[in-house]
C-alpha atoms as a PDB file:
ATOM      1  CA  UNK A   1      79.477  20.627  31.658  1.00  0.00           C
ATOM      2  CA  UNK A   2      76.281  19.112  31.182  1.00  0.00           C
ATOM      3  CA  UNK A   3      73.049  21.017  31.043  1.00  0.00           C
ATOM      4  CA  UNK A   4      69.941  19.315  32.106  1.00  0.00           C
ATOM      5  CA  UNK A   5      66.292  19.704  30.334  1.00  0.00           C
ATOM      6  CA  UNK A   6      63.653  20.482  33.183  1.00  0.00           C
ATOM      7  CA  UNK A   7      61.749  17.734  33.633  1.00  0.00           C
ATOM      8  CA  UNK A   8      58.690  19.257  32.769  1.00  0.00           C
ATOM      9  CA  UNK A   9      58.686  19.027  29.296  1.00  0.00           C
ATOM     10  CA  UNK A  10      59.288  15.258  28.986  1.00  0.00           C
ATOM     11  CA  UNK A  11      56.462  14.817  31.459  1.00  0.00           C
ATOM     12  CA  UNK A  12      53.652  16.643  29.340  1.00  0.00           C
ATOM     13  CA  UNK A  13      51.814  14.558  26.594  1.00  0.00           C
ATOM     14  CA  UNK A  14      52.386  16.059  22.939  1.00  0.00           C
ATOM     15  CA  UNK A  15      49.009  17.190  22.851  1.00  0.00           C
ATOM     16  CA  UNK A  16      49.603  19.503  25.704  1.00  0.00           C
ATOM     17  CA  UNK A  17      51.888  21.690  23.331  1.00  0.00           C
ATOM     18  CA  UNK A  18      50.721  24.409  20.857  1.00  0.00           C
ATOM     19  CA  UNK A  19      52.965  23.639  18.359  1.00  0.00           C
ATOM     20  CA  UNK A  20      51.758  20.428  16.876  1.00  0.00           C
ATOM     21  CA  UNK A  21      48.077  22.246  17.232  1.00  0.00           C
ATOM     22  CA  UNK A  22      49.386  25.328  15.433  1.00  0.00           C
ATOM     23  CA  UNK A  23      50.975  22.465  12.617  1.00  0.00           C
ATOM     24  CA  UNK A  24      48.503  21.002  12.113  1.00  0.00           C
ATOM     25  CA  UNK A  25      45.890  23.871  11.653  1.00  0.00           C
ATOM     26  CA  UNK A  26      46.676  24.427   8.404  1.00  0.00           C
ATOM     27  CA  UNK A  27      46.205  21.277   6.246  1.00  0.00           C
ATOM     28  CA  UNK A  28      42.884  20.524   8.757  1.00  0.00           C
ATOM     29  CA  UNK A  29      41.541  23.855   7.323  1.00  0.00           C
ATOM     30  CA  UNK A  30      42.412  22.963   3.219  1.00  0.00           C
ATOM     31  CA  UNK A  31      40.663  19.620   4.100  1.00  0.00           C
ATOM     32  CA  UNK A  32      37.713  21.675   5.344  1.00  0.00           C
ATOM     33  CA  UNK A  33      37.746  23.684   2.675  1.00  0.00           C
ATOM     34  CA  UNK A  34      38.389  20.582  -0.264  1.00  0.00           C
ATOM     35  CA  UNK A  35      35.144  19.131   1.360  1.00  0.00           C
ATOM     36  CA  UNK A  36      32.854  21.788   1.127  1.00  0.00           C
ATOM     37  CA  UNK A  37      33.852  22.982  -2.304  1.00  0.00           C
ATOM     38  CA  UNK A  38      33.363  19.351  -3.199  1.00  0.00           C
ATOM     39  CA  UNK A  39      29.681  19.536  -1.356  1.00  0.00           C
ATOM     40  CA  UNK A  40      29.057  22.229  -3.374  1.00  0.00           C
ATOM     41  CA  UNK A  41      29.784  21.461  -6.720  1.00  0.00           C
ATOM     42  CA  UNK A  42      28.357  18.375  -6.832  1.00  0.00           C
ATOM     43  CA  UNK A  43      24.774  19.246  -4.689  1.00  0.00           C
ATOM     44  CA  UNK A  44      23.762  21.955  -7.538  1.00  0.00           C
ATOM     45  CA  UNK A  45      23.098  21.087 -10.886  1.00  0.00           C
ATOM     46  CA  UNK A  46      24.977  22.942 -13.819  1.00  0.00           C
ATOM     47  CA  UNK A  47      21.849  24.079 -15.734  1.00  0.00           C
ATOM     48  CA  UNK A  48      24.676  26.626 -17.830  1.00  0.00           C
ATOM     49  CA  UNK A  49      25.331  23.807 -19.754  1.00  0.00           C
ATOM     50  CA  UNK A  50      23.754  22.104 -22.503  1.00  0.00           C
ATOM     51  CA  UNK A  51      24.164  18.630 -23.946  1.00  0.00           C
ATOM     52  CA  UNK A  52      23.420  19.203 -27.431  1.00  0.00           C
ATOM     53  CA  UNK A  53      25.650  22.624 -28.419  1.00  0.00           C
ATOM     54  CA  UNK A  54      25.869  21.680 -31.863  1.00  0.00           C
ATOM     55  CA  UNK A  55      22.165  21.334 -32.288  1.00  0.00           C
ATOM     56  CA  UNK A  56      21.094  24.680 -30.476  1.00  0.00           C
ATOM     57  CA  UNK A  57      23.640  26.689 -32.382  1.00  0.00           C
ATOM     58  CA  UNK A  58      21.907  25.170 -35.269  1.00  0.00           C
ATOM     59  CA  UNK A  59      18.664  26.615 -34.110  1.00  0.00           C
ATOM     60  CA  UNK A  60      19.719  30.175 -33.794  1.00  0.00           C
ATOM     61  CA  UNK A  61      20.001  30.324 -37.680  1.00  0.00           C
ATOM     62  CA  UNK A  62      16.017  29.723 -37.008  1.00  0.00           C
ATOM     63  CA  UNK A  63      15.298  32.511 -34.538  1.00  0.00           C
ATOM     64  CA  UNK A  64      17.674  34.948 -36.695  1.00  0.00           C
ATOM     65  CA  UNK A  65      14.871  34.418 -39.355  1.00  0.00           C
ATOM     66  CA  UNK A  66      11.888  34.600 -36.572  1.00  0.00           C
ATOM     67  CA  UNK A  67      13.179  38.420 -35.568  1.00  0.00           C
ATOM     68  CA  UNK A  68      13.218  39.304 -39.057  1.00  0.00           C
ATOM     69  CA  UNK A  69       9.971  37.996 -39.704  1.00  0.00           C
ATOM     70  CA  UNK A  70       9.024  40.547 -37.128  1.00  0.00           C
ATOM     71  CA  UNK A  71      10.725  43.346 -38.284  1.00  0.00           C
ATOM     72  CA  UNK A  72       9.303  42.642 -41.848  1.00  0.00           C
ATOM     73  CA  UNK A  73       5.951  42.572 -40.261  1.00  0.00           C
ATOM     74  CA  UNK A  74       6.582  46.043 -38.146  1.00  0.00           C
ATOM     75  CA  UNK A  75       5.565  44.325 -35.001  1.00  0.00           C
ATOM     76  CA  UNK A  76       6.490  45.665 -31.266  1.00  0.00           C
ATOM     77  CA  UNK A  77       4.968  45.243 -27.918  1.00  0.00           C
ATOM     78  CA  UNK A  78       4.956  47.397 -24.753  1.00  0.00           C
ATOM     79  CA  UNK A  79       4.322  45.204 -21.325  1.00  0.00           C
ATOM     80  CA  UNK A  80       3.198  46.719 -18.091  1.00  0.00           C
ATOM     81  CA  UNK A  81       3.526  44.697 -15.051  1.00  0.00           C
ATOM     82  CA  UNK A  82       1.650  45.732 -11.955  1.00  0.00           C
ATOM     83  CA  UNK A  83       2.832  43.264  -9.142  1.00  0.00           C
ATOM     84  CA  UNK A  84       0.143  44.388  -6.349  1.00  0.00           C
ATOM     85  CA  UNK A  85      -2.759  43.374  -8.632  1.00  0.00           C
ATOM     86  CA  UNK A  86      -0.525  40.301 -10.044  1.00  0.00           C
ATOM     87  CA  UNK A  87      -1.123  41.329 -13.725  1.00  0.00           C
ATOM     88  CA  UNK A  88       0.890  41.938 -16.798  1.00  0.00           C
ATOM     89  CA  UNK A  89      -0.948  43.887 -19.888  1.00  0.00           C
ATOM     90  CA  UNK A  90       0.308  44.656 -22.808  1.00  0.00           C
ATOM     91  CA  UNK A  91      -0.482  45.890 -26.486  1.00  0.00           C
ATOM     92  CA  UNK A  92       0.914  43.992 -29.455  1.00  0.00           C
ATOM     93  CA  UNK A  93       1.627  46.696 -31.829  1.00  0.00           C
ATOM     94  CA  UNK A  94       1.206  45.606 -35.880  1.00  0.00           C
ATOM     95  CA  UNK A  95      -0.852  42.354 -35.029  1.00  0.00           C
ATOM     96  CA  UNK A  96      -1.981  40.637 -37.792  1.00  0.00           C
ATOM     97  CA  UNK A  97      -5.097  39.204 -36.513  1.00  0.00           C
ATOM     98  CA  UNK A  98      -6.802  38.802 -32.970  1.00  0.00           C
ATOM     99  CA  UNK A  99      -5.100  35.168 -32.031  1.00  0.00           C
ATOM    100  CA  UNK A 100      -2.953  33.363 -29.149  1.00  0.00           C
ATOM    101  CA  UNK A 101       0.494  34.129 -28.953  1.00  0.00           C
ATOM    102  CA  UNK A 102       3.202  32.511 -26.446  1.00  0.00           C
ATOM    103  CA  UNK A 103       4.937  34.671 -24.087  1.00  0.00           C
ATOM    104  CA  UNK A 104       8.058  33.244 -22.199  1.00  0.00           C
ATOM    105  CA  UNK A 105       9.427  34.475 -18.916  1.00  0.00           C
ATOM    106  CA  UNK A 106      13.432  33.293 -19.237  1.00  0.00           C
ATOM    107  CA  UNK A 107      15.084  32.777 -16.123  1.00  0.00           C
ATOM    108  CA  UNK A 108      18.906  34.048 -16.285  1.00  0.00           C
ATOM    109  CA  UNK A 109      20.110  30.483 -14.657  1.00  0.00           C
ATOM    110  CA  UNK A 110      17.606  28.272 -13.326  1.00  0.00           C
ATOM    111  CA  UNK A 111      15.538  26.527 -16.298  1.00  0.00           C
ATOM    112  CA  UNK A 112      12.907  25.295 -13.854  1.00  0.00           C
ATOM    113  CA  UNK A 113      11.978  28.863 -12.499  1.00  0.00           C
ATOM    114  CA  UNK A 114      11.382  29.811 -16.565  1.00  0.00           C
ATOM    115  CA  UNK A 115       7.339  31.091 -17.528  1.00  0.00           C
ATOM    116  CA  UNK A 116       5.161  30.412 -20.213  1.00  0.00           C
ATOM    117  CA  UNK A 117       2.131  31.855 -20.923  1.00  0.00           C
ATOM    118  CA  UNK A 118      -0.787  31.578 -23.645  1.00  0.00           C
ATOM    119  CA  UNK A 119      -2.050  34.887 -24.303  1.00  0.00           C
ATOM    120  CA  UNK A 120      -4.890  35.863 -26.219  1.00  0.00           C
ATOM    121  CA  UNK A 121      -4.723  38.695 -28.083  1.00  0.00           C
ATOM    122  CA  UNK A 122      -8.232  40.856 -28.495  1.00  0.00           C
ATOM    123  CA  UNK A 123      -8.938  43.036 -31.964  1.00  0.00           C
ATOM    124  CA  UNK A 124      -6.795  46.017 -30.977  1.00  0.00           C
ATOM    125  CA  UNK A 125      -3.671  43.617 -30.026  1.00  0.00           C
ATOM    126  CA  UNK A 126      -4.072  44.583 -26.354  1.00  0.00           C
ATOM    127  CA  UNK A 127      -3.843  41.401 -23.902  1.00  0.00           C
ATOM    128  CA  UNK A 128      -3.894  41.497 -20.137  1.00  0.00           C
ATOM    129  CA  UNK A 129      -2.879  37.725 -18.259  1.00  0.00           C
ATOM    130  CA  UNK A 130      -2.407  36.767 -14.711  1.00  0.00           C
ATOM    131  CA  UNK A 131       1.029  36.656 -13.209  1.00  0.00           C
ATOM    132  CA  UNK A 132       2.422  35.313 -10.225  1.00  0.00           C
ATOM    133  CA  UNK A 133       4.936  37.448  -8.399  1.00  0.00           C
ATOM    134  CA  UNK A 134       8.118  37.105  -9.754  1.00  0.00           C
ATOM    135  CA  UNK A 135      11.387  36.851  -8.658  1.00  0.00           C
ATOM    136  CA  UNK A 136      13.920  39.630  -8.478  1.00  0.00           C
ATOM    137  CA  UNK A 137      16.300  38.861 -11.836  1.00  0.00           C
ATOM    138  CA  UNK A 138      17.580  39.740 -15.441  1.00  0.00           C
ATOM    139  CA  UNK A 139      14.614  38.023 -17.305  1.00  0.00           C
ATOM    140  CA  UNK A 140      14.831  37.220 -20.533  1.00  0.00           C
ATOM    141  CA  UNK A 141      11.111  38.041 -22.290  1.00  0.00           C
ATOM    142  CA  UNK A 142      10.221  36.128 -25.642  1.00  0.00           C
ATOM    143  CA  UNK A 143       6.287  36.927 -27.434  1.00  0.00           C
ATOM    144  CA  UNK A 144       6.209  34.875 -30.263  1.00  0.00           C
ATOM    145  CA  UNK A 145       3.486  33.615 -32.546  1.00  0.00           C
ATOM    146  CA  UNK A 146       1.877  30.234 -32.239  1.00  0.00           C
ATOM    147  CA  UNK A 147       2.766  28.950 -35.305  1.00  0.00           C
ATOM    148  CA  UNK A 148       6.798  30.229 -34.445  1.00  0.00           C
ATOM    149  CA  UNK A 149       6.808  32.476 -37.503  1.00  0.00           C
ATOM    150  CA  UNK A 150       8.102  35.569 -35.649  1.00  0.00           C
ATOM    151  CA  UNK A 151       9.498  36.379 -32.323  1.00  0.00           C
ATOM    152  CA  UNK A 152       9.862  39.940 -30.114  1.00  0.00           C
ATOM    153  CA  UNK A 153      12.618  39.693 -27.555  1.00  0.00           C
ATOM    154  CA  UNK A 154      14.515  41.502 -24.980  1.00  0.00           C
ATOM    155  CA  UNK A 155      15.894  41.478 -21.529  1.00  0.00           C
ATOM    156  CA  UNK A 156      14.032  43.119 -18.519  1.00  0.00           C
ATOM    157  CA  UNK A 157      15.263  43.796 -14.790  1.00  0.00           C
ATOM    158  CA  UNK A 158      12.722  43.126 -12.227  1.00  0.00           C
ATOM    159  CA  UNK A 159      12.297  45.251  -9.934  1.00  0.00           C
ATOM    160  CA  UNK A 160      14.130  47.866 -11.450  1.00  0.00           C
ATOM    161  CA  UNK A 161      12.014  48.851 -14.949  1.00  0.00           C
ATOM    162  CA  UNK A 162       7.995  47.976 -14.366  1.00  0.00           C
ATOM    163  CA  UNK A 163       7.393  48.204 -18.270  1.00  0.00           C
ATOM    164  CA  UNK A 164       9.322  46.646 -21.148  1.00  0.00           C
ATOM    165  CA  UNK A 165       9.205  47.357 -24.673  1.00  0.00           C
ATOM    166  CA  UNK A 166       9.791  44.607 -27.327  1.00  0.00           C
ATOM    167  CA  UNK A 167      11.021  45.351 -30.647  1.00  0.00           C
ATOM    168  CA  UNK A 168      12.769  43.254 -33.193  1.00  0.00           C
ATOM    169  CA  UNK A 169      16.220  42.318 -32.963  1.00  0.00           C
ATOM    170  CA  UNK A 170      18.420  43.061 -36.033  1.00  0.00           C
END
């Protein structure tokens, strides 16, 4: 006995059907999914890496003896920064002389977004400089001397802590 197919389903076009739809679903998404990855990686630049490695990790040797410079010096610094008004002031604490000194805004990941600032110092070591709004991060604060004899570091979350107090790393 012979059972016949209903005619239906040979008269339909394979598109028609879910299953070949449902099939194919799966690799169209991965392919999706490969292309945008692949947008993404290669539209932003990898600023996390450096070219020269061996020559930086030369040069923290250098900064080692720029923070105990500082320390053998007794210098600190407190920083206030009042956003509304757009100014940071600050008192260098143990400054040798009245003078310029660098200060350096660090951005966590974006090199181009990074501050520097000349700022002169008056007699008492206080200094107050412009400063444009800044973005909501994990800077990375440097005050060093012009001459790049000493250096006061640390970290600071903006918006989170509105002063920041630099003291020698050991």
């Amino acid at each position: 006995m012979r059972t016949e197919l209903p005619a239906k389903a040979f008269i339909e076009p394979w598109y028609r059907h879910r299953w070949p739809w449902l099939l194919m679903a799966g690799p169209a998404t991965v392919l999706v999914a490969g292309f945008i990855t692949m947008w993404i990686s290669f539209s932003g630049a990898d600023a996390l890496v450096v070219d020269d490695y061996y020559k930086q990790g030369k040069a923290i040797n250098q900064d080692l003896r720029r923070d105990k410079a500082a320390a053998t010096l007794g210098l600190s610094a407190s920083l206030r920064y009042d956003a509304a008004a757009g100014v940071l002031s600050g008192q260098l604490i143990g400054a040798p002389q009245p003078g310029t000194v660098k200060l350096l805004f660090v951005h966590p990941t974006v090199p181009a977004k990074d501050l520097r600032l000349s700022v002169s110092l008056s007699s008492s070591g206080s200094f107050s400089v412009s400063l444009p709004l800044l973005e909501r991060a994990r800077w990375q604060v440097q005050l060093e001397d012009e001459a790049r004899q000493w250096r006061l570091n640390d970290s600071w979350s903006w918006p989170q802590q509105k002063n920041i107090h630099l003291q020698p790393q050991n």
